[in-house]
PDB file of N, CA and C in Angstrom:
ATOM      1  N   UNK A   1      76.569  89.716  98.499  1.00  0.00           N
ATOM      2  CA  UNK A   1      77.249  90.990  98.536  1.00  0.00           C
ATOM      3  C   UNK A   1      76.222  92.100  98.725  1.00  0.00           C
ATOM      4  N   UNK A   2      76.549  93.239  99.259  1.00  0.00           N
ATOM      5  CA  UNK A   2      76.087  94.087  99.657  1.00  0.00           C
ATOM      6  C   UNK A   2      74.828  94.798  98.196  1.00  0.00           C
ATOM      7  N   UNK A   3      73.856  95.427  98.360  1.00  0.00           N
ATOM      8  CA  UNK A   3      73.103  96.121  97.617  1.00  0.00           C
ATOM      9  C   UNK A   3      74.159  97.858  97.129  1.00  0.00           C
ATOM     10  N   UNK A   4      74.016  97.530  95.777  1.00  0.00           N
ATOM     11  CA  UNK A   4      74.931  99.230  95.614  1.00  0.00           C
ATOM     12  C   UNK A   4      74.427 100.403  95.826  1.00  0.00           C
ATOM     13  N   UNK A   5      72.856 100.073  95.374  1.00  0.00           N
ATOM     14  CA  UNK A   5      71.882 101.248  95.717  1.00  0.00           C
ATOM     15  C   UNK A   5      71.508 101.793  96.695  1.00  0.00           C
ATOM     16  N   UNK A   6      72.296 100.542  98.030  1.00  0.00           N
ATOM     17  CA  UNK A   6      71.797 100.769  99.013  1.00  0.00           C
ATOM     18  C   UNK A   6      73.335 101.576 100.341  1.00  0.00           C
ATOM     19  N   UNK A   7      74.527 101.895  99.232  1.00  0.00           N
ATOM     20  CA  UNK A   7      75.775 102.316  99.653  1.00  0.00           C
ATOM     21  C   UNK A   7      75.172 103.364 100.489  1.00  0.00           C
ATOM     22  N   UNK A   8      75.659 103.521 101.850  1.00  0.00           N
ATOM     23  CA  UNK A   8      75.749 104.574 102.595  1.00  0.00           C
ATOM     24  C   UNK A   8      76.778 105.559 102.391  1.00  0.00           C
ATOM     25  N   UNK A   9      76.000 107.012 102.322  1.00  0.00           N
ATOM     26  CA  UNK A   9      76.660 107.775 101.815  1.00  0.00           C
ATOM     27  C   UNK A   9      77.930 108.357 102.524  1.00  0.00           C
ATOM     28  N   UNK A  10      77.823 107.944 103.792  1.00  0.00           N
ATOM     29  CA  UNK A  10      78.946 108.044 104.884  1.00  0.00           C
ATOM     30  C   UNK A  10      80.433 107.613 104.701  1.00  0.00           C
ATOM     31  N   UNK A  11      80.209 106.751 103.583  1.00  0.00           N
ATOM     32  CA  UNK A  11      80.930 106.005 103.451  1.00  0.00           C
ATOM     33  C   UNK A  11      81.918 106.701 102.611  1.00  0.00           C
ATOM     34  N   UNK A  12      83.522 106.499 102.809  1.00  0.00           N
ATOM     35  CA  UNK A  12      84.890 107.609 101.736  1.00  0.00           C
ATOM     36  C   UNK A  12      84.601 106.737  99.940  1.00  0.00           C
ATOM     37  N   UNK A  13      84.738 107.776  99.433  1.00  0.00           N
ATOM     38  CA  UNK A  13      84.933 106.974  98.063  1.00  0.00           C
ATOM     39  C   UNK A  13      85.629 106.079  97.377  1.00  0.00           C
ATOM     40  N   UNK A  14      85.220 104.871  96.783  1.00  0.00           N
ATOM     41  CA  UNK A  14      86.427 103.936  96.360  1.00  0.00           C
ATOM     42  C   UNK A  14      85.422 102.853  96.429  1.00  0.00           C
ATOM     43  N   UNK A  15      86.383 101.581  96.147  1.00  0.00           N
ATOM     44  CA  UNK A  15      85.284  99.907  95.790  1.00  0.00           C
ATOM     45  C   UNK A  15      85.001  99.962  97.026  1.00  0.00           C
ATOM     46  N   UNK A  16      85.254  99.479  98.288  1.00  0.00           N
ATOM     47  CA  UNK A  16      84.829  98.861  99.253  1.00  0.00           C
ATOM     48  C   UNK A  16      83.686  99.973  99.627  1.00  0.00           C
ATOM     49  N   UNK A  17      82.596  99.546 100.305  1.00  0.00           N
ATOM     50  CA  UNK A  17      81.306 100.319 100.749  1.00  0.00           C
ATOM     51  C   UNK A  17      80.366  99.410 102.105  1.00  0.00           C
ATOM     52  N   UNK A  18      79.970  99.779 102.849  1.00  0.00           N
ATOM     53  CA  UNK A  18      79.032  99.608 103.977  1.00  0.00           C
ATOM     54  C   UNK A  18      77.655  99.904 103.367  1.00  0.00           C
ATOM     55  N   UNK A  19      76.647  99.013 102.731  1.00  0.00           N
ATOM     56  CA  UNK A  19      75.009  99.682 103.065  1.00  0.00           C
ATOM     57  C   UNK A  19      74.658  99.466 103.736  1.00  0.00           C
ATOM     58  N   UNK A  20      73.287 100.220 103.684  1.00  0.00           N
ATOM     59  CA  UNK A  20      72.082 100.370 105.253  1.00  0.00           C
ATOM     60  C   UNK A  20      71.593  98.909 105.433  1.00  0.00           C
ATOM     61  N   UNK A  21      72.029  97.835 105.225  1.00  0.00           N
ATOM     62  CA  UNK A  21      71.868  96.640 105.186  1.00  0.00           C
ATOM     63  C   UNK A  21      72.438  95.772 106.703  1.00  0.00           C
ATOM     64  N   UNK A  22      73.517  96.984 106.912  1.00  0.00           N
ATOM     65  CA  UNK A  22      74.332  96.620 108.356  1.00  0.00           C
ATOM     66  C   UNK A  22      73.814  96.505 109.106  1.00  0.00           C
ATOM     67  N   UNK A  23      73.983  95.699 110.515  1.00  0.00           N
ATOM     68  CA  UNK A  23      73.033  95.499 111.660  1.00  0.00           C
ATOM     69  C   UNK A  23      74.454  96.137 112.614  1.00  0.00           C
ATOM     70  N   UNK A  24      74.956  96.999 112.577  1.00  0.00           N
ATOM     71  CA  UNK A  24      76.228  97.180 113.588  1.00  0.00           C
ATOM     72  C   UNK A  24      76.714  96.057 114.357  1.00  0.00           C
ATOM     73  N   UNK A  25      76.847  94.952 113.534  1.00  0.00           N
ATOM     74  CA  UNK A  25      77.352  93.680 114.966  1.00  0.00           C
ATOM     75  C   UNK A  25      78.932  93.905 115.244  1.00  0.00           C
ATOM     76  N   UNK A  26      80.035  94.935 114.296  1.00  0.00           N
ATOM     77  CA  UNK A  26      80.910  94.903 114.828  1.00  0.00           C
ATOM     78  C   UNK A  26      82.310  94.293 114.000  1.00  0.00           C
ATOM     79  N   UNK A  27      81.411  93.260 113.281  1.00  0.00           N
ATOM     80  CA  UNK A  27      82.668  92.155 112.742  1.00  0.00           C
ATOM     81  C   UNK A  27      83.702  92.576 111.881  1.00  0.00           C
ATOM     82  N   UNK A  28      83.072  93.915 111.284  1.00  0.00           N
ATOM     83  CA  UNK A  28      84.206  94.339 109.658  1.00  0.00           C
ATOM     84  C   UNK A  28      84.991  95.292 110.882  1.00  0.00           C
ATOM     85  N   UNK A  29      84.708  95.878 111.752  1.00  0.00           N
ATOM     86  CA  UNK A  29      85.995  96.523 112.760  1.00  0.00           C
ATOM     87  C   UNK A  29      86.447  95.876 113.319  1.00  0.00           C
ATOM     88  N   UNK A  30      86.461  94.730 113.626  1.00  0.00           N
ATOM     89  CA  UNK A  30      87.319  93.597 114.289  1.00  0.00           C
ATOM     90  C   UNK A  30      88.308  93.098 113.581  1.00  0.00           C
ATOM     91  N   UNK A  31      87.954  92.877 112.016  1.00  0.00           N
ATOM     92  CA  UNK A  31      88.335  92.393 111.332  1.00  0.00           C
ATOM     93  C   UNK A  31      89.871  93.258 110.620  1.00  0.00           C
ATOM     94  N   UNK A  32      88.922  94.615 110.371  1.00  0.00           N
ATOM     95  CA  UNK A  32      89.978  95.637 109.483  1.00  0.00           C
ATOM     96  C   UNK A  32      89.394  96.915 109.781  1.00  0.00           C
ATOM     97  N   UNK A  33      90.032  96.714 111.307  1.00  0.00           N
ATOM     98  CA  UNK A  33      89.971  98.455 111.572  1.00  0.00           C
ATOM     99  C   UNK A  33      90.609  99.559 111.311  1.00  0.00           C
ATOM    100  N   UNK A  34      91.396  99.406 110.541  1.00  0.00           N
ATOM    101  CA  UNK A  34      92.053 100.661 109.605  1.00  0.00           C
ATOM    102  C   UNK A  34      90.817 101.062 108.543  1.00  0.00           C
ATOM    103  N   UNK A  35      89.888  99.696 107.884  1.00  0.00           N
ATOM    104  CA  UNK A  35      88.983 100.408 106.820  1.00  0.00           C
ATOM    105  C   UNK A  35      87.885 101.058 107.575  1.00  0.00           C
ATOM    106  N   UNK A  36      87.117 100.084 108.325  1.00  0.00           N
ATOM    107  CA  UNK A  36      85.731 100.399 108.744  1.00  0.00           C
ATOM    108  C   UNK A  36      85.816 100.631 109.867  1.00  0.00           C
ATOM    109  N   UNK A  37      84.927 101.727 110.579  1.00  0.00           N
ATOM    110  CA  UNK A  37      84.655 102.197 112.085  1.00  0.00           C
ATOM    111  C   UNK A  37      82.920 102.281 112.108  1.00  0.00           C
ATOM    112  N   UNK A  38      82.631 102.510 113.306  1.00  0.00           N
ATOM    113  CA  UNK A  38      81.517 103.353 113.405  1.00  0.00           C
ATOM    114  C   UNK A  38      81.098 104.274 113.638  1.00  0.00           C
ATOM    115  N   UNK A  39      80.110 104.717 112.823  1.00  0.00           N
ATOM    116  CA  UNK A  39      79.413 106.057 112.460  1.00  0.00           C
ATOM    117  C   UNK A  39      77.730 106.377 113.702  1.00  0.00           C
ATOM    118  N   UNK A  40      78.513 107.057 114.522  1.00  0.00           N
ATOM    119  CA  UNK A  40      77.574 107.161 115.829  1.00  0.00           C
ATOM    120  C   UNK A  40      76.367 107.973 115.257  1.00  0.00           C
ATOM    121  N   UNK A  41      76.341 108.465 114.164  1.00  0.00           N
ATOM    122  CA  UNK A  41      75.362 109.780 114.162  1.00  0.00           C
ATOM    123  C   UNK A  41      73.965 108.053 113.372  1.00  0.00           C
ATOM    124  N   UNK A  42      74.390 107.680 112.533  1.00  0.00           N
ATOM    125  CA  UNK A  42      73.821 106.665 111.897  1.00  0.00           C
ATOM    126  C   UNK A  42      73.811 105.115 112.270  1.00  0.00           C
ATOM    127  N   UNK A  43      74.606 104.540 113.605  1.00  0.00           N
ATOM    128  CA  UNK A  43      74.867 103.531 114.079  1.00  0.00           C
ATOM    129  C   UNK A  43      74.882 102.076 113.054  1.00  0.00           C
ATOM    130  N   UNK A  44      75.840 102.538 112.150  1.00  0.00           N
ATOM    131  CA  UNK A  44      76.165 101.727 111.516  1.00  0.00           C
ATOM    132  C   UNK A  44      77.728 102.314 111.313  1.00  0.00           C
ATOM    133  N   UNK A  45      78.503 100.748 110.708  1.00  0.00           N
ATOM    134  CA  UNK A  45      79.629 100.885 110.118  1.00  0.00           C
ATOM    135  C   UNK A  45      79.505 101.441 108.908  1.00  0.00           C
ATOM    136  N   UNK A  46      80.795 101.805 108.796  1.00  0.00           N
ATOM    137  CA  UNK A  46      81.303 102.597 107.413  1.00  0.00           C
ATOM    138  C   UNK A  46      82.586 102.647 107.057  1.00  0.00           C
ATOM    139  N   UNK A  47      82.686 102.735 105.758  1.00  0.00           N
ATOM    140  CA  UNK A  47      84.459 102.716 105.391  1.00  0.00           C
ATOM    141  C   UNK A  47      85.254 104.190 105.678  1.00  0.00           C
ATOM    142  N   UNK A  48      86.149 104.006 106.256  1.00  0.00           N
ATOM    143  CA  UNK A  48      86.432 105.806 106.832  1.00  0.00           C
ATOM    144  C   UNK A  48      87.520 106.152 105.977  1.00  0.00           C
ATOM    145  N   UNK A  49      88.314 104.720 105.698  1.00  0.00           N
ATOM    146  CA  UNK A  49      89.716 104.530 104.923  1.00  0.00           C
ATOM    147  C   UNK A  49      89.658 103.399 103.401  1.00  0.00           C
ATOM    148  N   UNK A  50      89.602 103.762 102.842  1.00  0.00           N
ATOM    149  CA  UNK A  50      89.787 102.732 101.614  1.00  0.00           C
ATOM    150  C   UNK A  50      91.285 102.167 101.840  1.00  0.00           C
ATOM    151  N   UNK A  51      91.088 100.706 101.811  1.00  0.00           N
ATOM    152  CA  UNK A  51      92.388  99.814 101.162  1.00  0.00           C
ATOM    153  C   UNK A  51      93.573 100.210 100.734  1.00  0.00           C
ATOM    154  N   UNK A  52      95.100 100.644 101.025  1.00  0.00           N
ATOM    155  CA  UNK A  52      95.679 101.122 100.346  1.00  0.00           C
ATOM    156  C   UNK A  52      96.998  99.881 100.521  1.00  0.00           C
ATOM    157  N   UNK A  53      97.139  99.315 101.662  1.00  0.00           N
ATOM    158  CA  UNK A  53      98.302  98.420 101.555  1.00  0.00           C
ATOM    159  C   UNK A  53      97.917  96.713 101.303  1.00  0.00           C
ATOM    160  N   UNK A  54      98.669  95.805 101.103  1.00  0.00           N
ATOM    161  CA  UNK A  54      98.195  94.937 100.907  1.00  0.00           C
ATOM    162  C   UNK A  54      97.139  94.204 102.102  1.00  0.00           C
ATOM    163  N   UNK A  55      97.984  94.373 102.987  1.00  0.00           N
ATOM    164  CA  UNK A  55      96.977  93.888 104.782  1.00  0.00           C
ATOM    165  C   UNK A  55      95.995  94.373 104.600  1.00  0.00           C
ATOM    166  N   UNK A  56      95.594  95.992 104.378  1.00  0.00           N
ATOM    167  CA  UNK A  56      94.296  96.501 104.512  1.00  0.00           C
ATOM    168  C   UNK A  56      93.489  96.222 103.528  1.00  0.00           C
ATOM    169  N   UNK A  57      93.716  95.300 102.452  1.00  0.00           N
ATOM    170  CA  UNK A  57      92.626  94.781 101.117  1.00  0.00           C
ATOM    171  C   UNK A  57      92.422  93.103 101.925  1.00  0.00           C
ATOM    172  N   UNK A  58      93.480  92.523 102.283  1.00  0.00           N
ATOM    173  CA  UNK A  58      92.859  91.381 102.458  1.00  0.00           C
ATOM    174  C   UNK A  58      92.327  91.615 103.901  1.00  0.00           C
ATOM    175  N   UNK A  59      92.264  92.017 104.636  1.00  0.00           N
ATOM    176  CA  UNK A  59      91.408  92.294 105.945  1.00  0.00           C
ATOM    177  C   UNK A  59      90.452  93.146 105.295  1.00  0.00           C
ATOM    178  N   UNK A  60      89.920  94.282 104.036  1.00  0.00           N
ATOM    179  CA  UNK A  60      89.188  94.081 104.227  1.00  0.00           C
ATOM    180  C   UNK A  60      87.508  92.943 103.011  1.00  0.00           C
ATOM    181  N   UNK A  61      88.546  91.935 102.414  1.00  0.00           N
ATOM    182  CA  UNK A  61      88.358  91.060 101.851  1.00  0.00           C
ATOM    183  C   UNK A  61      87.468  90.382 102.763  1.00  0.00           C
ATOM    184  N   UNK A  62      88.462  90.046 104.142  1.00  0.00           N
ATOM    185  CA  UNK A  62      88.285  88.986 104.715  1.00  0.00           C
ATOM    186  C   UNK A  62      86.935  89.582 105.626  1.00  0.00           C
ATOM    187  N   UNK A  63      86.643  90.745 105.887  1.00  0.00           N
ATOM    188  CA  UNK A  63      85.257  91.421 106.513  1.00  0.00           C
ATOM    189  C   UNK A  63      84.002  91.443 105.683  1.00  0.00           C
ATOM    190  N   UNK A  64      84.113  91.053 104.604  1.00  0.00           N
ATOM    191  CA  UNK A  64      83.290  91.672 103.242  1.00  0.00           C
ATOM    192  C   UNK A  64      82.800  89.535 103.194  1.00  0.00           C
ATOM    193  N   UNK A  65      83.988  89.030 103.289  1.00  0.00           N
ATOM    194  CA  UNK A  65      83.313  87.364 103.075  1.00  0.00           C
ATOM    195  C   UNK A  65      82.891  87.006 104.689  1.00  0.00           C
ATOM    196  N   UNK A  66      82.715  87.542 106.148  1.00  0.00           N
ATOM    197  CA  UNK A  66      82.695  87.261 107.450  1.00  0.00           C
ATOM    198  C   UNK A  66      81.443  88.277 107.223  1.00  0.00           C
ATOM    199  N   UNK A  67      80.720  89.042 106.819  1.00  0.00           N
ATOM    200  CA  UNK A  67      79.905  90.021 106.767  1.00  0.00           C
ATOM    201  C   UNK A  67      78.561  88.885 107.425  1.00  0.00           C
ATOM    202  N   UNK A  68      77.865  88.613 107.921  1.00  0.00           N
ATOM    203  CA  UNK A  68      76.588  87.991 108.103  1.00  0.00           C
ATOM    204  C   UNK A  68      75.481  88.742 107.652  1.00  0.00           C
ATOM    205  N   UNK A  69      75.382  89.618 106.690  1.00  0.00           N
ATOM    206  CA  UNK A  69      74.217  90.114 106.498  1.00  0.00           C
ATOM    207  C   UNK A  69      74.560  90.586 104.977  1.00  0.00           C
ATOM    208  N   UNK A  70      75.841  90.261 104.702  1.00  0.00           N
ATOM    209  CA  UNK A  70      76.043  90.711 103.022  1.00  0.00           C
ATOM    210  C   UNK A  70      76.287  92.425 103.049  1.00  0.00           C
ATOM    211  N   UNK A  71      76.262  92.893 104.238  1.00  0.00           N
ATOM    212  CA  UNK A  71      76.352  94.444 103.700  1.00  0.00           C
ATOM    213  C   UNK A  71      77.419  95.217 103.449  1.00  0.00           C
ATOM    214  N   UNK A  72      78.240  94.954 103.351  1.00  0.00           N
ATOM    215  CA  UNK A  72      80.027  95.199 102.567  1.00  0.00           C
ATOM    216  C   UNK A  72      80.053  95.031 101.281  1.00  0.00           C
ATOM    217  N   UNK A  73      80.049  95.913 100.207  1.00  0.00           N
ATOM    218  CA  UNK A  73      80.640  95.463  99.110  1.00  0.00           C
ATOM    219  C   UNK A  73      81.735  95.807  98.408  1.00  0.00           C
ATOM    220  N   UNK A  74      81.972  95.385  96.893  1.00  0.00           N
ATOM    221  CA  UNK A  74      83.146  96.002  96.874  1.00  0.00           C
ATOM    222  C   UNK A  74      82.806  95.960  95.302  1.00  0.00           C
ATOM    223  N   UNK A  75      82.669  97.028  94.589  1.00  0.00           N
ATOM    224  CA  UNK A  75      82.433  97.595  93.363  1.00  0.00           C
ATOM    225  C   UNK A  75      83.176  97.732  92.610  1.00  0.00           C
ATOM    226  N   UNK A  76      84.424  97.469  92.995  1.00  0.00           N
ATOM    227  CA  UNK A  76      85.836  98.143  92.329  1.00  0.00           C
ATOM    228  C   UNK A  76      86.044  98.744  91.587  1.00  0.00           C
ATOM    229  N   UNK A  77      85.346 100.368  92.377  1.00  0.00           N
ATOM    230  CA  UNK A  77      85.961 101.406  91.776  1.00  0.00           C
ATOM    231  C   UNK A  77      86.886 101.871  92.654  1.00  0.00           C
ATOM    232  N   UNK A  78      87.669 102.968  91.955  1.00  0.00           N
ATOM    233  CA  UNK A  78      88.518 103.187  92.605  1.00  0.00           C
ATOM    234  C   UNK A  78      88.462 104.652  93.494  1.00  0.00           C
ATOM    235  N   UNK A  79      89.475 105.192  94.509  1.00  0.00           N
ATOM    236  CA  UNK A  79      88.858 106.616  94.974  1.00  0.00           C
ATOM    237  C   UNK A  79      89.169 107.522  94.186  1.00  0.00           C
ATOM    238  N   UNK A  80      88.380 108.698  94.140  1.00  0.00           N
ATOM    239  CA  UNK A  80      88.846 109.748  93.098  1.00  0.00           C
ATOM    240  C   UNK A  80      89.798 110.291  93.801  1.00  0.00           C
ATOM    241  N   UNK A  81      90.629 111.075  92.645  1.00  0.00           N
ATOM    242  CA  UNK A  81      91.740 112.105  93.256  1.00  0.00           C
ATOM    243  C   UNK A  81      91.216 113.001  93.566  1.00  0.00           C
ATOM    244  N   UNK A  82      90.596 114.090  93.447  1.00  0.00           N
ATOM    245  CA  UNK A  82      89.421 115.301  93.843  1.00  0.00           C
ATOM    246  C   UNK A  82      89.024 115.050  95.700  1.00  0.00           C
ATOM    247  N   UNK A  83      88.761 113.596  96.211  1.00  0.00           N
ATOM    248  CA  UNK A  83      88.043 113.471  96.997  1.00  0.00           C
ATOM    249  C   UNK A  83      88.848 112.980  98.262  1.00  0.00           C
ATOM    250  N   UNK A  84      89.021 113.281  99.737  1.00  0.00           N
ATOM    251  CA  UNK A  84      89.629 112.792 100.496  1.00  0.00           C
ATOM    252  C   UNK A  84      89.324 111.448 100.255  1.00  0.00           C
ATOM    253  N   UNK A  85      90.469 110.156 100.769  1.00  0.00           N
ATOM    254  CA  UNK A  85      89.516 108.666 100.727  1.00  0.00           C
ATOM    255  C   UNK A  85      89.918 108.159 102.753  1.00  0.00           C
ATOM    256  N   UNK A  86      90.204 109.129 103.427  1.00  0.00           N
ATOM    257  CA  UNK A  86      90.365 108.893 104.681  1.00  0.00           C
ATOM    258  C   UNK A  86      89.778 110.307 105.470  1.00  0.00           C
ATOM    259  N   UNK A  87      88.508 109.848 106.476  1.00  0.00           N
ATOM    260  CA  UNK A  87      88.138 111.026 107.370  1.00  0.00           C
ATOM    261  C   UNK A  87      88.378 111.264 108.769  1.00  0.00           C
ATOM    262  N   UNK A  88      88.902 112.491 108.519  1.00  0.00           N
ATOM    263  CA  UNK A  88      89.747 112.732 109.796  1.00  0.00           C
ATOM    264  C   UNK A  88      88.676 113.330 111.137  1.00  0.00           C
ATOM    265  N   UNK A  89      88.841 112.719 111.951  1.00  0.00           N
ATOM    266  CA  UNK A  89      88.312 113.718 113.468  1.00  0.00           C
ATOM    267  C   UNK A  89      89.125 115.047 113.552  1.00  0.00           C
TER     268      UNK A  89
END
């Protein structure tokens, strides 16, 4: 599993997280592109959307165990209310 210390800060608040551990190969947006996209300024993935329906936890379950480099984790915390947990263009 992913390093926590190593959470990119890009990333919306809540358990699931992307660290700088990512090699951008692609697989967690293939997988569950409602959670994770990519972040062009940093060329890595990132969570844009936290998990909210059941599909979007096990897709992004199923990106987090398909990860080849471990850099997905999932901390389970939850998103704050204070904080958007989806970023809009």
């Amino acid at each position: 599993m992913a390093t926590l210390n190593m959470r990119l800060p890009e990333n919306v608040p809540g358990a699931f997280y992307v660290s700088s551990e990512c090699i951008d190969c692609d697989q967690c947006r293939e997988t569950a592109p409602a959670v994770f996209r990519r972040q062009e300024e940093i060329s890595f993935s990132i969570v844009f959307h936290q998990p909210v329906t059941d599909l979007e936890r096990q897709e992004a379950e199923q990106a987090l165990k398909g990860c080849p480099v471990d850099a997905i984790g999932n901390d389970g915390g939850v998103p704050s209310p204070n904080k958007p947990t989806v970023i809009l263009d």
